[in-house]
C-alpha atoms as a PDB file:
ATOM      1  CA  UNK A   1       0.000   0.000   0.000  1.00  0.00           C
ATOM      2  CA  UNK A   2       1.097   3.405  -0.445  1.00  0.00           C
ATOM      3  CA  UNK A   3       0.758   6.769   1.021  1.00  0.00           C
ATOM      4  CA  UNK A   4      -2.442   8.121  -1.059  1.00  0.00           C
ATOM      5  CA  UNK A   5      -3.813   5.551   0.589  1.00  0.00           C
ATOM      6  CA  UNK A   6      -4.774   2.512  -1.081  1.00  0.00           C
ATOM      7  CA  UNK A   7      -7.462  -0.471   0.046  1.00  0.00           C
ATOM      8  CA  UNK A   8      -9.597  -3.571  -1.107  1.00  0.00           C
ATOM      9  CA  UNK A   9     -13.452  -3.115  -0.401  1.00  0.00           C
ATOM     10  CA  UNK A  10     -14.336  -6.018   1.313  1.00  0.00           C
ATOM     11  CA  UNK A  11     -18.015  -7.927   1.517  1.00  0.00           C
ATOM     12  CA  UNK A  12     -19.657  -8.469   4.641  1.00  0.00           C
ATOM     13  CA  UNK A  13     -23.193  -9.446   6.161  1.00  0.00           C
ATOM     14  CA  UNK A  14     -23.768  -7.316   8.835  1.00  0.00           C
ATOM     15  CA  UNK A  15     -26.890  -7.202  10.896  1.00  0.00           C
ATOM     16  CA  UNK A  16     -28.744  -5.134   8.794  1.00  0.00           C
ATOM     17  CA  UNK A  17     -27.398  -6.257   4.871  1.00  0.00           C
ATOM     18  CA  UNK A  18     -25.016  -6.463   3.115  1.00  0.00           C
ATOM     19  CA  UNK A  19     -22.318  -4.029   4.359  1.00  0.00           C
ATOM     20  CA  UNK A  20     -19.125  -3.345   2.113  1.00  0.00           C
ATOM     21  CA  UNK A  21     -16.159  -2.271   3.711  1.00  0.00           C
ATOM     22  CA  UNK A  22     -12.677  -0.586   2.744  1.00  0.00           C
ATOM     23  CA  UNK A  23      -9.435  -0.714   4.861  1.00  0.00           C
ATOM     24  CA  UNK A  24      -7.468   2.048   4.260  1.00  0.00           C
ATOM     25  CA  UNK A  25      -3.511   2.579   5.192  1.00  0.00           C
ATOM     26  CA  UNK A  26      -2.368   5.349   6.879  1.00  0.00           C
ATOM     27  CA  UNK A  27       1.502   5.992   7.680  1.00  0.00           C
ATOM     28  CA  UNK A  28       1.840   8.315  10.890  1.00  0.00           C
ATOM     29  CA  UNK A  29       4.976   9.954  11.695  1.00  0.00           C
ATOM     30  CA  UNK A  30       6.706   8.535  14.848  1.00  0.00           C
ATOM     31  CA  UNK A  31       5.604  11.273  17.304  1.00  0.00           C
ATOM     32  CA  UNK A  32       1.377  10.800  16.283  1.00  0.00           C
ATOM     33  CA  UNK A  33       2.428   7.189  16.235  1.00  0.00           C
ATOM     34  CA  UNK A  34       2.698   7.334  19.829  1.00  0.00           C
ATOM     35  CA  UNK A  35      -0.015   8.517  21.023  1.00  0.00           C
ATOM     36  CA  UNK A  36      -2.429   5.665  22.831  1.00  0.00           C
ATOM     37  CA  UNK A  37      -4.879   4.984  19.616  1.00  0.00           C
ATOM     38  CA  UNK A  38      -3.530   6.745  16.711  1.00  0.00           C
ATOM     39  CA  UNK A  39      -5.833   5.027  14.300  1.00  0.00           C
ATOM     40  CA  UNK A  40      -9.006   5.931  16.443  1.00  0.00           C
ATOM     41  CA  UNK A  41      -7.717   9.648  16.678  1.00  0.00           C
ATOM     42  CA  UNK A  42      -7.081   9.595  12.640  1.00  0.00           C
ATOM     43  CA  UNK A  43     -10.242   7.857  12.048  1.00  0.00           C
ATOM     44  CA  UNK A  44     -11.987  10.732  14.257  1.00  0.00           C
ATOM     45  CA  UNK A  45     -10.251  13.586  12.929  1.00  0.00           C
ATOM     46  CA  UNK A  46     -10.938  12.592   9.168  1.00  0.00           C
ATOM     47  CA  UNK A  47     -14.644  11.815  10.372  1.00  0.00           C
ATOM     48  CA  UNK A  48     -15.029  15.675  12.191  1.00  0.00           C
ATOM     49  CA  UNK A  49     -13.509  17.091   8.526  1.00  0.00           C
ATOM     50  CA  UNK A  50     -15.940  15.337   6.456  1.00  0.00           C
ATOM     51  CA  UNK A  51     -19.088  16.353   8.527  1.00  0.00           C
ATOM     52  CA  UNK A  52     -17.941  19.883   8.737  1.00  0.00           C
ATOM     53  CA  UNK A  53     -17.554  20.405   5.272  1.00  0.00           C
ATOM     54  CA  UNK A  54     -20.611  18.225   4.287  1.00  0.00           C
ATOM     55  CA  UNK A  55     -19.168  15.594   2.622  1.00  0.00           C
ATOM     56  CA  UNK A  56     -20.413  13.204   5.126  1.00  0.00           C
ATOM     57  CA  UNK A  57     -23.985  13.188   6.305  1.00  0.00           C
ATOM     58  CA  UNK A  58     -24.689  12.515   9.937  1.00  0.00           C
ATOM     59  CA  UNK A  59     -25.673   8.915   9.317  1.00  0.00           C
ATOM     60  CA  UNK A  60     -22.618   8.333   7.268  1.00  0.00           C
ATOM     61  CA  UNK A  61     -19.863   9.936   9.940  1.00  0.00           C
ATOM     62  CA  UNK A  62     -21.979   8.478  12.977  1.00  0.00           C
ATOM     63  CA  UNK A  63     -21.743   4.785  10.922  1.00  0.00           C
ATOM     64  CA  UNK A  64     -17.645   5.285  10.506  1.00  0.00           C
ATOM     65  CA  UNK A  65     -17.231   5.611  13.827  1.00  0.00           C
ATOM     66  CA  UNK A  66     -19.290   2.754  14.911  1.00  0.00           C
ATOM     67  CA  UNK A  67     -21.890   5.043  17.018  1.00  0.00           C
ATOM     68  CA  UNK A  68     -25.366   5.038  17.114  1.00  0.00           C
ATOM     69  CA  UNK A  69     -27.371   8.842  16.169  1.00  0.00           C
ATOM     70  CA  UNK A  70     -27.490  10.143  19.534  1.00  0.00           C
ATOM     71  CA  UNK A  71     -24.026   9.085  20.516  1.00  0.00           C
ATOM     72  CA  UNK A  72     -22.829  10.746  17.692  1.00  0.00           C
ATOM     73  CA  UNK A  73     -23.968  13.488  18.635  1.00  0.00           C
ATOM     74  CA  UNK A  74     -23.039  13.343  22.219  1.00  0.00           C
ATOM     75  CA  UNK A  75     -19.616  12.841  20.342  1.00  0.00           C
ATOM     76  CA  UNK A  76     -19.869  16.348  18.543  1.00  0.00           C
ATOM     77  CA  UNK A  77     -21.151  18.101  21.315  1.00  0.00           C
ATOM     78  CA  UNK A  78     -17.825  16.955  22.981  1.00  0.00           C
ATOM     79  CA  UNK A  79     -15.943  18.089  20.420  1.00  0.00           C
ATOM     80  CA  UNK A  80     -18.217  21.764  20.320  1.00  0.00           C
ATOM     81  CA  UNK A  81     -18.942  20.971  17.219  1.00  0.00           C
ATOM     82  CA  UNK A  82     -22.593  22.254  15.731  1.00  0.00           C
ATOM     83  CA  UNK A  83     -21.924  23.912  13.080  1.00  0.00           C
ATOM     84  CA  UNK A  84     -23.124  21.310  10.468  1.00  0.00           C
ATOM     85  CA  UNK A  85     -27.178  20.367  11.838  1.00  0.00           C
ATOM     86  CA  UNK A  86     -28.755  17.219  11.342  1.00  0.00           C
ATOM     87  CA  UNK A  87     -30.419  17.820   7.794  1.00  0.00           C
ATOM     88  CA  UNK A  88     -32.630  16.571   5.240  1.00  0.00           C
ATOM     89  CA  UNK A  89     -30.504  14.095   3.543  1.00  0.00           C
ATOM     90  CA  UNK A  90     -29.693  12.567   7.170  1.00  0.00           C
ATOM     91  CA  UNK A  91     -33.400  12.679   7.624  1.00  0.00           C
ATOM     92  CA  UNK A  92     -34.077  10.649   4.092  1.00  0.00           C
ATOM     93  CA  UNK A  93     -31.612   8.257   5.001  1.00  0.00           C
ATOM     94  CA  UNK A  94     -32.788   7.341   7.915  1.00  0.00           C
ATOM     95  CA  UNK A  95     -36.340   6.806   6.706  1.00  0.00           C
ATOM     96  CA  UNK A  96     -34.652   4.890   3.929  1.00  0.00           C
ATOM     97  CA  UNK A  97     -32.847   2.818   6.852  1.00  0.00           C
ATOM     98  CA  UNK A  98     -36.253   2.412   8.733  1.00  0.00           C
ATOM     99  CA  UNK A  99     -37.726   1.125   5.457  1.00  0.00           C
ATOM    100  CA  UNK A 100     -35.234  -1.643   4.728  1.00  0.00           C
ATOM    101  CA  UNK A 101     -35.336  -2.746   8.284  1.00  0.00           C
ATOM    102  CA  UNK A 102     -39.249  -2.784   8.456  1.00  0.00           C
ATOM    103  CA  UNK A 103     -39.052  -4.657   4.420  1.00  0.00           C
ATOM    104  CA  UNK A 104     -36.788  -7.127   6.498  1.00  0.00           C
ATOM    105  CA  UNK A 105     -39.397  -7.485   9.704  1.00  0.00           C
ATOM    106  CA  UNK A 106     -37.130  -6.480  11.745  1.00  0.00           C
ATOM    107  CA  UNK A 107     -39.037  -3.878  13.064  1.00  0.00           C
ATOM    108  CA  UNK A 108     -42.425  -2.703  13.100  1.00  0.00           C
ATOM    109  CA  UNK A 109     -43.859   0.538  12.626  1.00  0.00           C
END
C-alpha cells in the first residue's frame, strides 16, 4: 500500500445487509504514532472534517465511527462541534434505513 492511501473493499453481512467495507492505510509519523490509539484519533479527525464540510452526512460519519445517532452526537457536542445540523438528507436516510429494516421485519412501525 502506499501513502495516497490505497485499500480492497471487502463484503460483509452485517446485521442489517449487506455491508461493504474498505481498509485504508495510513503511515503516521513517529511522534502521532505514539499517542495511545492513533488510528481511532485519525479515524476521528478525518470523520469531524468530512461532517464539517458536508461531505459526510450525519448517518454516514456516525456509521464510521461505529456510534449510534445520539451518541454521535453526544460525540460532537464533545468536540463543540454544531456547526453542520442534522439535515434533510440525514433525515431521508434514515427513513430509507427504517424502510429496509421494516421490508426485512425487523421492526415494526
Amino acid at each position: 500500500m502506499n501513502n495516497a492511501g490505497s485499500g480492497a473493499a471487502q463484503k460483509r453481512q452485517g446485521a442489517y445487509g449487506t455491508v461493504f467495507l474498505m481498509e485504508i492505510t495510513v503511515h503516521l509519523p513517529d511522534d502521532l504514532a505514539q499517542h495511545p490509539d492513533p488510528g481511532r484519533e485519525a479515524l476521528e479527525a478525518l470523520v469531524i472534517e468530512g461532517y464539517r464540510a458536508g461531505t459526510l452526512s450525519h448517518y454516514q460519519a456516525s456509521q464510521l465511527l461505529g456510534l449510534p445517532r445520539f451518541e454521535f452526537d453526544a460525540f460532537l457536542k464533545q468536540r463543540n462541534i454544531e456547526d453542520h445540523a442534522y439535515g434533510v438528507d440525514d433525515l431521508q436516510e434514515d427513513q430509507k434505513t427504517l424502510d429496509e429494516l421494516q421490508a426485512k421485519g425487523l421492526i415494526q412501525r
